[in-house]
PDB file of N, CA and C in Angstrom:
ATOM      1  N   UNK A   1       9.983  19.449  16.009  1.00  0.00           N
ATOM      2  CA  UNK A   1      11.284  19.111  15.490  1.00  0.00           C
ATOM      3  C   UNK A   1      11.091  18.501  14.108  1.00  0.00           C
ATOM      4  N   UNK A   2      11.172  18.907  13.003  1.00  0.00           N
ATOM      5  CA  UNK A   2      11.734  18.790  11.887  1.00  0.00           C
ATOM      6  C   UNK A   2      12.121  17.212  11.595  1.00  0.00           C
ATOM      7  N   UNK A   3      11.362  16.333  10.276  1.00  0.00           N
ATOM      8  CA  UNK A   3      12.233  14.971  10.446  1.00  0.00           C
ATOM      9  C   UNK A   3      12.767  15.007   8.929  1.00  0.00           C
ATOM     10  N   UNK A   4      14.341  14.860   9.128  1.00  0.00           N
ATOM     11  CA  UNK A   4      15.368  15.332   8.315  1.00  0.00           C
ATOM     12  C   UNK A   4      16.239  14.563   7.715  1.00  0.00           C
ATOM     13  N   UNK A   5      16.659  14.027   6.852  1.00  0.00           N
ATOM     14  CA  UNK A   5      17.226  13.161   6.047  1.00  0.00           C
ATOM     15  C   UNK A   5      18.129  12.190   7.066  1.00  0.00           C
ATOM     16  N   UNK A   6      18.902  12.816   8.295  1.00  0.00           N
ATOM     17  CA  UNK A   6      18.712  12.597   9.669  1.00  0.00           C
ATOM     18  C   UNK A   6      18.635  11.721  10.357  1.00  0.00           C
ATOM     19  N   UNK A   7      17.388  11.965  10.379  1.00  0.00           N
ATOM     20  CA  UNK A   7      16.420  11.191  11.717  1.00  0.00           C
ATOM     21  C   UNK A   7      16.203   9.524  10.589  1.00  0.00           C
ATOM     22  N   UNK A   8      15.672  10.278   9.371  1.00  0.00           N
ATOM     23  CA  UNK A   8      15.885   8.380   8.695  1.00  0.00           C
ATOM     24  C   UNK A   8      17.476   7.406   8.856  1.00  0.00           C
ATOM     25  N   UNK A   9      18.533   8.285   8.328  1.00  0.00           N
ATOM     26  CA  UNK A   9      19.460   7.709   8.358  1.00  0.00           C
ATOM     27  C   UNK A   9      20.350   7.016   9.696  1.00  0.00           C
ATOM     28  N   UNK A  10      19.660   7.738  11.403  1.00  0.00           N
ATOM     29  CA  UNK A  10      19.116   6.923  11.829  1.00  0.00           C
ATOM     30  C   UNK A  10      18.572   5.968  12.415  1.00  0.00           C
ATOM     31  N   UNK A  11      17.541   6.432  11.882  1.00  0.00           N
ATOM     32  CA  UNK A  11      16.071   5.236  12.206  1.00  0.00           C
ATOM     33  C   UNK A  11      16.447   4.062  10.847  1.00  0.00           C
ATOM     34  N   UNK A  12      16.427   4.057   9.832  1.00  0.00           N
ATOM     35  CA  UNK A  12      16.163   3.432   8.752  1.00  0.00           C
ATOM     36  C   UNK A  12      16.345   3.677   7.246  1.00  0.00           C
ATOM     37  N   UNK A  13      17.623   3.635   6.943  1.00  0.00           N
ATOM     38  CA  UNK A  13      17.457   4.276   5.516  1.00  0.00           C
ATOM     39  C   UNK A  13      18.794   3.221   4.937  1.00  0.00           C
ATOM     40  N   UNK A  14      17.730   2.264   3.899  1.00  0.00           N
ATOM     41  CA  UNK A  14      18.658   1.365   3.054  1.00  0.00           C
ATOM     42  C   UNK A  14      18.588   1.548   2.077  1.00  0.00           C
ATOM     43  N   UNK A  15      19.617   0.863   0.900  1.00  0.00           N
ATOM     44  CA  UNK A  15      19.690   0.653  -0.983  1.00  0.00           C
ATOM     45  C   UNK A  15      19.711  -0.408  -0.882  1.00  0.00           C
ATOM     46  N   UNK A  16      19.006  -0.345  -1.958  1.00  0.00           N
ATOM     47  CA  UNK A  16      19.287  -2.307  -2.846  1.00  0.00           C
ATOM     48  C   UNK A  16      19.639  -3.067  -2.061  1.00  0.00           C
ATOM     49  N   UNK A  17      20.518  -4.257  -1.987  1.00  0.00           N
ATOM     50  CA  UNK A  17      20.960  -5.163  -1.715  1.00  0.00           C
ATOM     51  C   UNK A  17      21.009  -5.404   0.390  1.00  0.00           C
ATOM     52  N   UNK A  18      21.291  -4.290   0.169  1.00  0.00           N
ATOM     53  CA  UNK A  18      21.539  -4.454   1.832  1.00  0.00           C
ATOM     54  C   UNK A  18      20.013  -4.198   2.624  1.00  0.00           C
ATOM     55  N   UNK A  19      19.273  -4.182   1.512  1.00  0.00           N
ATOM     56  CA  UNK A  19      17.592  -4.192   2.492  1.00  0.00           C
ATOM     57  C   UNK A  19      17.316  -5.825   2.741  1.00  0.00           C
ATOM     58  N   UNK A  20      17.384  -6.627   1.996  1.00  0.00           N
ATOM     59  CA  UNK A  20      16.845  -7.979   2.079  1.00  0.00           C
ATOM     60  C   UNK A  20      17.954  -8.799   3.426  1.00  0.00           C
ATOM     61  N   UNK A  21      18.675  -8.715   4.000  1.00  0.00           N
ATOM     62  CA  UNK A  21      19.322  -9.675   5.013  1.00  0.00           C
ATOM     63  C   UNK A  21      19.063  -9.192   6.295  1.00  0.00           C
ATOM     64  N   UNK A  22      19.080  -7.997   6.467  1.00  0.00           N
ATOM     65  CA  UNK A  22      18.268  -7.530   7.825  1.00  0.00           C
ATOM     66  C   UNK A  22      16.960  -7.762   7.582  1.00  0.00           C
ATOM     67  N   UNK A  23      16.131  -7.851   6.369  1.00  0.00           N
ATOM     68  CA  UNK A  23      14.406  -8.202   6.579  1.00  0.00           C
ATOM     69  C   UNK A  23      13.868  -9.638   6.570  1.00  0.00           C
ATOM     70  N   UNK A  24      14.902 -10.362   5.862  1.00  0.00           N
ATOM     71  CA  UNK A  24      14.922 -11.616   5.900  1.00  0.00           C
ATOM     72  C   UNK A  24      14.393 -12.439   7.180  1.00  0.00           C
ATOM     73  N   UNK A  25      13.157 -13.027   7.229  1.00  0.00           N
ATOM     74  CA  UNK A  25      12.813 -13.766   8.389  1.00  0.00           C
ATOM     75  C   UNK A  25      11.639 -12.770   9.461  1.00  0.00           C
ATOM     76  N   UNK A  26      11.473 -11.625   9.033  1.00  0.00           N
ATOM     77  CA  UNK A  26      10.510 -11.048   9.808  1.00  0.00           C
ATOM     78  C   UNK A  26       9.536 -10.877   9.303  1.00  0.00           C
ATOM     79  N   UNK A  27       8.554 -10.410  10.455  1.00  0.00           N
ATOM     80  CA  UNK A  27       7.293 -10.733  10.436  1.00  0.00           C
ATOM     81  C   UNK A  27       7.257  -8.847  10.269  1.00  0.00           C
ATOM     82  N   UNK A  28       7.278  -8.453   8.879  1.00  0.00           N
ATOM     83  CA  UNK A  28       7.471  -7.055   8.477  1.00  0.00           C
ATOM     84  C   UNK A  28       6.552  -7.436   6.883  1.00  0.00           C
ATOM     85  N   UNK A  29       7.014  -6.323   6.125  1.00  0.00           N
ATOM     86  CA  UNK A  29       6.336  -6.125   4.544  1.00  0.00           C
ATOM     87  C   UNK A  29       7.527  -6.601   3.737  1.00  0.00           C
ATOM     88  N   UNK A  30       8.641  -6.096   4.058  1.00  0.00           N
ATOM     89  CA  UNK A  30       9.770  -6.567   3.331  1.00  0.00           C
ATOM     90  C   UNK A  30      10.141  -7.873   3.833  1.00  0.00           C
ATOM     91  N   UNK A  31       9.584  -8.206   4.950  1.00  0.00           N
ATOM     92  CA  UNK A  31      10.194 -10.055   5.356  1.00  0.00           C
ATOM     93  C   UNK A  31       8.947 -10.704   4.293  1.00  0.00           C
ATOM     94  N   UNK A  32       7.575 -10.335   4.690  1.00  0.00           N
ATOM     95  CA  UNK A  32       6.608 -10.876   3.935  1.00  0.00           C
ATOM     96  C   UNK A  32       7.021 -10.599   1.831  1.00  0.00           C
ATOM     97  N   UNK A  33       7.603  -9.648   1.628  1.00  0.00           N
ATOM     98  CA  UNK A  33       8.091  -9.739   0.263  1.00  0.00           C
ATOM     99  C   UNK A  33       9.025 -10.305  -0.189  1.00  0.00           C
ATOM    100  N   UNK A  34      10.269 -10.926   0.908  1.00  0.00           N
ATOM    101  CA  UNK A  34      10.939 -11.948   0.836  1.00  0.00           C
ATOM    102  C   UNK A  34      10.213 -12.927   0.500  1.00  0.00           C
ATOM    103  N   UNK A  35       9.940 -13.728   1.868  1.00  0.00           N
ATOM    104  CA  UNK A  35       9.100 -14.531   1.611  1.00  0.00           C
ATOM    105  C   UNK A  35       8.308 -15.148   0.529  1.00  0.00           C
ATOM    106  N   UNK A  36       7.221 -14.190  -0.020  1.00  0.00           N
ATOM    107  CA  UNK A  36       6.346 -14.348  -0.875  1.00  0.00           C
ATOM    108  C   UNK A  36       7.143 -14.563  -2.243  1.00  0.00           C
ATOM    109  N   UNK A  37       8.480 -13.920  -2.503  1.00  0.00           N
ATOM    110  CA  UNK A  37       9.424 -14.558  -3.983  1.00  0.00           C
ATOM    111  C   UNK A  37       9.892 -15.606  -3.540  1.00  0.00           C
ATOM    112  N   UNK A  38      10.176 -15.852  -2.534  1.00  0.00           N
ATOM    113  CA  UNK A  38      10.884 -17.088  -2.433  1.00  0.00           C
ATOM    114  C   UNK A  38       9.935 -18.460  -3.003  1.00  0.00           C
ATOM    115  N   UNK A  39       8.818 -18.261  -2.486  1.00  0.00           N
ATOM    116  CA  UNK A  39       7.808 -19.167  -2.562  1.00  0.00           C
ATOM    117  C   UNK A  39       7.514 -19.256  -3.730  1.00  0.00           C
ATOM    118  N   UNK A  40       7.062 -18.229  -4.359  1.00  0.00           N
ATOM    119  CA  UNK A  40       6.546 -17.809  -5.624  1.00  0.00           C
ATOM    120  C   UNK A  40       7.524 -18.066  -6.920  1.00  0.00           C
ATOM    121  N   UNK A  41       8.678 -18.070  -6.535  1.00  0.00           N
ATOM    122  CA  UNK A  41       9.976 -17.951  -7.254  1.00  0.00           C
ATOM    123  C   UNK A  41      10.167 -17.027  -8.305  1.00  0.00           C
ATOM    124  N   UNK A  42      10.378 -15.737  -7.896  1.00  0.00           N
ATOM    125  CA  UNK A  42      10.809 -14.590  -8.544  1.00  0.00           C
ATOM    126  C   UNK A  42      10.906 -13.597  -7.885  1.00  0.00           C
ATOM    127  N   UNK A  43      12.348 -13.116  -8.644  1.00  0.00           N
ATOM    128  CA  UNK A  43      13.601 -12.423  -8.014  1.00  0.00           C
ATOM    129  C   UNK A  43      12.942 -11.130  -7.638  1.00  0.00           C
ATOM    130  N   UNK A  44      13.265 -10.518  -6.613  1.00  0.00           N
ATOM    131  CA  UNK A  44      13.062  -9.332  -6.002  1.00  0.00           C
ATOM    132  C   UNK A  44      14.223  -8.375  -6.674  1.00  0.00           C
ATOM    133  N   UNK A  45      14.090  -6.953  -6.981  1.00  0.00           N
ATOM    134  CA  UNK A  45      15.390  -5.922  -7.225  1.00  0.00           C
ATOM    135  C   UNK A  45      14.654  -5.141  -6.314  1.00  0.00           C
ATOM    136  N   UNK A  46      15.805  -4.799  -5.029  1.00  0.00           N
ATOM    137  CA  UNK A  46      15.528  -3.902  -4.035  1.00  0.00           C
ATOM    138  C   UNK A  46      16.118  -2.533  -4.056  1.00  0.00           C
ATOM    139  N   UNK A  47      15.122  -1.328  -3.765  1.00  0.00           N
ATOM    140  CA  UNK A  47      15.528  -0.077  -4.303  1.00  0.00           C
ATOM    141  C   UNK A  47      15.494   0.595  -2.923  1.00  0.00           C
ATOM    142  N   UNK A  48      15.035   0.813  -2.272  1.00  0.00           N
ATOM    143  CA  UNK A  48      15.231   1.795  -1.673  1.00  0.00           C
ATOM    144  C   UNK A  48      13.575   1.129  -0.086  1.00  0.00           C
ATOM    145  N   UNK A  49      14.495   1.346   1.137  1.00  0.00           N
ATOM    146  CA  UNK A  49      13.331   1.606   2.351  1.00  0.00           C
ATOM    147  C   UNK A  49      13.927   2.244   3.450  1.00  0.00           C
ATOM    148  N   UNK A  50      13.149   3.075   3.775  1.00  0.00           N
ATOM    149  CA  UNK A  50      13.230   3.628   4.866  1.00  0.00           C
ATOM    150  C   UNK A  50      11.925   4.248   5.738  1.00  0.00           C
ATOM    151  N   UNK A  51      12.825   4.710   7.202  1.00  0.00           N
ATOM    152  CA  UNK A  51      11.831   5.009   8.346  1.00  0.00           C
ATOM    153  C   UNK A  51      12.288   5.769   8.931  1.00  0.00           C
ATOM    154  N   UNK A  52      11.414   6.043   9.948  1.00  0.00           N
ATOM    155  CA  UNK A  52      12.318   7.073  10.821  1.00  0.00           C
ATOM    156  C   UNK A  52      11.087   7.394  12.050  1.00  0.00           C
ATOM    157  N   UNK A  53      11.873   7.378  12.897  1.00  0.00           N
ATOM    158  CA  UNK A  53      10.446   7.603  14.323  1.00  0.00           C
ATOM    159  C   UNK A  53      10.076   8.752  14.431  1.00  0.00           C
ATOM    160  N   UNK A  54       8.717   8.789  14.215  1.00  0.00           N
ATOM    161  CA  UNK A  54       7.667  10.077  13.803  1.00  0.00           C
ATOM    162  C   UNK A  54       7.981  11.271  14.693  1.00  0.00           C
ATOM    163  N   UNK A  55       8.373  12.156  14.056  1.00  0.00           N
ATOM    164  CA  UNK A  55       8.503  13.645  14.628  1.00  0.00           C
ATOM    165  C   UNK A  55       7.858  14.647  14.107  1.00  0.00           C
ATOM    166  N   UNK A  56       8.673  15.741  13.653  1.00  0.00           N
ATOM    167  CA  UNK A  56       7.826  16.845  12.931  1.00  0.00           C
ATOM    168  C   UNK A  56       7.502  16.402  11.479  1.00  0.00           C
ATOM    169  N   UNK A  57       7.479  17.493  10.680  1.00  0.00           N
ATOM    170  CA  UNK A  57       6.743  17.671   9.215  1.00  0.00           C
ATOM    171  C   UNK A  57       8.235  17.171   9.061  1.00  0.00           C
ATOM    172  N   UNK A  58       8.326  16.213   7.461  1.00  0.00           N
ATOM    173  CA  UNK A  58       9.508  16.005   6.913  1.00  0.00           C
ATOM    174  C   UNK A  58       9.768  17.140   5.889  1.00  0.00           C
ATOM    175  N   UNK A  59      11.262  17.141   6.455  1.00  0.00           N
ATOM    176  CA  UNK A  59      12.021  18.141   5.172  1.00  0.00           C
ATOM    177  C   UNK A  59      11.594  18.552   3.962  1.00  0.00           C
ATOM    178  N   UNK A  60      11.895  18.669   3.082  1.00  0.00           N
ATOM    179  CA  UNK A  60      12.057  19.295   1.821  1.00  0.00           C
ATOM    180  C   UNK A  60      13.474  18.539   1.292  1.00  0.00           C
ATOM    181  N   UNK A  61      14.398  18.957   2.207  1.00  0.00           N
ATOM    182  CA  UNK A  61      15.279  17.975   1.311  1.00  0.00           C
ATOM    183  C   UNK A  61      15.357  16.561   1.266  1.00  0.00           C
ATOM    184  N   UNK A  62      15.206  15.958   2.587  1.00  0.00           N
ATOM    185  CA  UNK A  62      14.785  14.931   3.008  1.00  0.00           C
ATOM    186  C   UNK A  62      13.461  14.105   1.894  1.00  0.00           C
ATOM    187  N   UNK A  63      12.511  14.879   1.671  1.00  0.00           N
ATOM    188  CA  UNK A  63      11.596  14.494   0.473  1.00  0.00           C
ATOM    189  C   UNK A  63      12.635  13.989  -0.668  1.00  0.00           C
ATOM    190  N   UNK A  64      13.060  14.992  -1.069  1.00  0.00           N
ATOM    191  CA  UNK A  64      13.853  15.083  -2.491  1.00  0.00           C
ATOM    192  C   UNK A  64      14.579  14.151  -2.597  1.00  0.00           C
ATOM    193  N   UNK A  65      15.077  13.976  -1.768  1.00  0.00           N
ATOM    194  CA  UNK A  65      16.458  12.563  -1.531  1.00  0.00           C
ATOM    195  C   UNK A  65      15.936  11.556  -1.767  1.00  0.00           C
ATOM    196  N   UNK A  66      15.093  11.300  -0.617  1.00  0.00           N
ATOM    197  CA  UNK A  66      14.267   9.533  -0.744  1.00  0.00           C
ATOM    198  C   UNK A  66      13.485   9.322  -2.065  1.00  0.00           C
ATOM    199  N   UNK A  67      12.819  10.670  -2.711  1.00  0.00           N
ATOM    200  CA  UNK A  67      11.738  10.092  -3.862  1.00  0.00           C
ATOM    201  C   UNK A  67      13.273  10.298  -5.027  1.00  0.00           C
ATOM    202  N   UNK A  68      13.992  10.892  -4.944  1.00  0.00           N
ATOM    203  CA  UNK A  68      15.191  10.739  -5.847  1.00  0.00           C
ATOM    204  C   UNK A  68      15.347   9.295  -6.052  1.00  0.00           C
ATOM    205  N   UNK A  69      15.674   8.367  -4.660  1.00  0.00           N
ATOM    206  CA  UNK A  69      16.520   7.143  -4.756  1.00  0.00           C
ATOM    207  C   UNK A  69      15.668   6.541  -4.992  1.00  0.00           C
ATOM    208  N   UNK A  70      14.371   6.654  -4.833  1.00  0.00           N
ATOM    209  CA  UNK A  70      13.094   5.747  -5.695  1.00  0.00           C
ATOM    210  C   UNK A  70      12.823   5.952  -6.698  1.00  0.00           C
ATOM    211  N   UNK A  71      12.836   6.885  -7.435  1.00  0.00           N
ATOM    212  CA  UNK A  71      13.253   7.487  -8.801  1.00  0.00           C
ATOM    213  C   UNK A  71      14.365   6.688  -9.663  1.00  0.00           C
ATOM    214  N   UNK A  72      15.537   7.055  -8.935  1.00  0.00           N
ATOM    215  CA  UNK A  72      16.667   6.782  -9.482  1.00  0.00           C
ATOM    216  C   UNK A  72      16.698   4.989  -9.370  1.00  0.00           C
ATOM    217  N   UNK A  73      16.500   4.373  -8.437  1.00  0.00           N
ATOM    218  CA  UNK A  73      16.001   2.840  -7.749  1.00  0.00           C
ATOM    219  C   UNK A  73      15.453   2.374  -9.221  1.00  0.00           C
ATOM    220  N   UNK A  74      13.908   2.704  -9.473  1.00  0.00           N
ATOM    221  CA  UNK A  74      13.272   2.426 -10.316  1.00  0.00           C
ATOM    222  C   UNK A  74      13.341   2.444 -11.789  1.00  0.00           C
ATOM    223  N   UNK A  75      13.638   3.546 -12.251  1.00  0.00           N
ATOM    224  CA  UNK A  75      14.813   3.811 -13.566  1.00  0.00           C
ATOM    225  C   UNK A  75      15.406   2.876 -13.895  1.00  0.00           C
ATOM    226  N   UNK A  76      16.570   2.424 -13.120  1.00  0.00           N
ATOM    227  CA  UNK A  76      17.606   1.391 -13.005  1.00  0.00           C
ATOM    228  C   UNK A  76      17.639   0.396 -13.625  1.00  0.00           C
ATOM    229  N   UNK A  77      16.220  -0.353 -12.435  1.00  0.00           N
ATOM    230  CA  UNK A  77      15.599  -1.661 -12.761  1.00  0.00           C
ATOM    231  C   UNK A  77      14.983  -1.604 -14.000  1.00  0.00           C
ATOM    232  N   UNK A  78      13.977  -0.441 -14.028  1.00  0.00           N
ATOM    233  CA  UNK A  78      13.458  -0.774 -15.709  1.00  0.00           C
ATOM    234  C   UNK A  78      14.672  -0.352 -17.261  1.00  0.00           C
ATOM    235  N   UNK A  79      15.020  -0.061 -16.523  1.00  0.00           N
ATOM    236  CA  UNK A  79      16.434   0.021 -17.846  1.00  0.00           C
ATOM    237  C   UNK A  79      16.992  -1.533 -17.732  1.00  0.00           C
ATOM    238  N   UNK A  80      17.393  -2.262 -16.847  1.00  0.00           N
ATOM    239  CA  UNK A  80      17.934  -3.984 -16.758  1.00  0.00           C
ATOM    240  C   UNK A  80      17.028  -4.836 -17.412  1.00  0.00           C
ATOM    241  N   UNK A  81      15.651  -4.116 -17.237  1.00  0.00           N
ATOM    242  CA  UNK A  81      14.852  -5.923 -17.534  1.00  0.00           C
ATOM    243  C   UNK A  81      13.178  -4.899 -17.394  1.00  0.00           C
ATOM    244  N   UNK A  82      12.500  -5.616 -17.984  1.00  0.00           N
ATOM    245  CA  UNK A  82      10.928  -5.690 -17.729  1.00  0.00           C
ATOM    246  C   UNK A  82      10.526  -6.260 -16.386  1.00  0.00           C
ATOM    247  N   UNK A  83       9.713  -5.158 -15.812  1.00  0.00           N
ATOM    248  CA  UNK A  83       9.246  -5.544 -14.181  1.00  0.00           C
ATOM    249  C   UNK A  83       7.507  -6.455 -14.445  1.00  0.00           C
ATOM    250  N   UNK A  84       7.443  -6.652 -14.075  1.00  0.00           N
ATOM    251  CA  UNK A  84       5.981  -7.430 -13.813  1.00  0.00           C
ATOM    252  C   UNK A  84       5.235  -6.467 -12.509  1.00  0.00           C
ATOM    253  N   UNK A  85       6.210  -5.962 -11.813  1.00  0.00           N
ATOM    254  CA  UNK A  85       5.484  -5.228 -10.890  1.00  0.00           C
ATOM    255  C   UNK A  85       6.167  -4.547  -9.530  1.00  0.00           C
ATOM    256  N   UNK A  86       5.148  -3.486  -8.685  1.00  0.00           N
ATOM    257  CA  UNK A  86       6.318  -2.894  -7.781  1.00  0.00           C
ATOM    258  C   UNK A  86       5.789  -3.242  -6.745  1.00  0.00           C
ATOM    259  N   UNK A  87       6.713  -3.574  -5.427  1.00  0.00           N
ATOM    260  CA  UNK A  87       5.626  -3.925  -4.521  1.00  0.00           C
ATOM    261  C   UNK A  87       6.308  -2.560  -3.646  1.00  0.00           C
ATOM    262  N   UNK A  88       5.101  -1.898  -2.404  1.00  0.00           N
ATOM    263  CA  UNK A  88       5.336  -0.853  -1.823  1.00  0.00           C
ATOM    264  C   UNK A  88       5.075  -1.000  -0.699  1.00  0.00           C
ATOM    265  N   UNK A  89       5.817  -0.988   0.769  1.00  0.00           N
ATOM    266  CA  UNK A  89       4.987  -0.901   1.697  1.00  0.00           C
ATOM    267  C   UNK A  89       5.321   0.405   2.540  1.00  0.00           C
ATOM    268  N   UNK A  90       3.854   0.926   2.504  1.00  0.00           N
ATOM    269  CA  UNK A  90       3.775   2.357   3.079  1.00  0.00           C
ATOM    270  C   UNK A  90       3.470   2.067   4.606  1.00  0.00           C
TER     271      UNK A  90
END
């Protein structure tokens, strides 16, 4: 079975703003990247996460979409301001 723009949306498929309050407080990559700005003190710009419970080969369009909104995610931010850096968790 095919895993299809779909099966992320879902399992897991956020933008910006609405990734950090559901990750907030867990013991995850995005709770730990909370976390670690908070402490650290500097601002997070959230672009794009998602998941999806492992099935077949992913789409083609499904590809296109997600590296789009990380594309498009990333663009964004470096058009607003100078990044210091990206954090990724694969």
């Amino acid at each position: 079975m095919p895993t299809d723009l779909a099966a992320f949306a879902a399992s897991g498929l956020a933008v910006g703003e609405a990734i950090l309050a559901p990750a907030r407080g867990t013991n995850s990559a995005f709770g730990g990247f909370i976390a670690g700005a908070e402490a650290d003190g500097f601002d997070l710009i959230p672009v794009v996460s998602v998941w999806a419970t492992p099935g077949g080969m992913v789409t083609r369009e499904a590809i296109e979409t997600l590296v789009g909104l990380l594309d498009d995610g990333l663009r964004t931010a470096l058009g607003e301001r100078p990044l210091a850096g990206v954090l990724l968790a694969l």
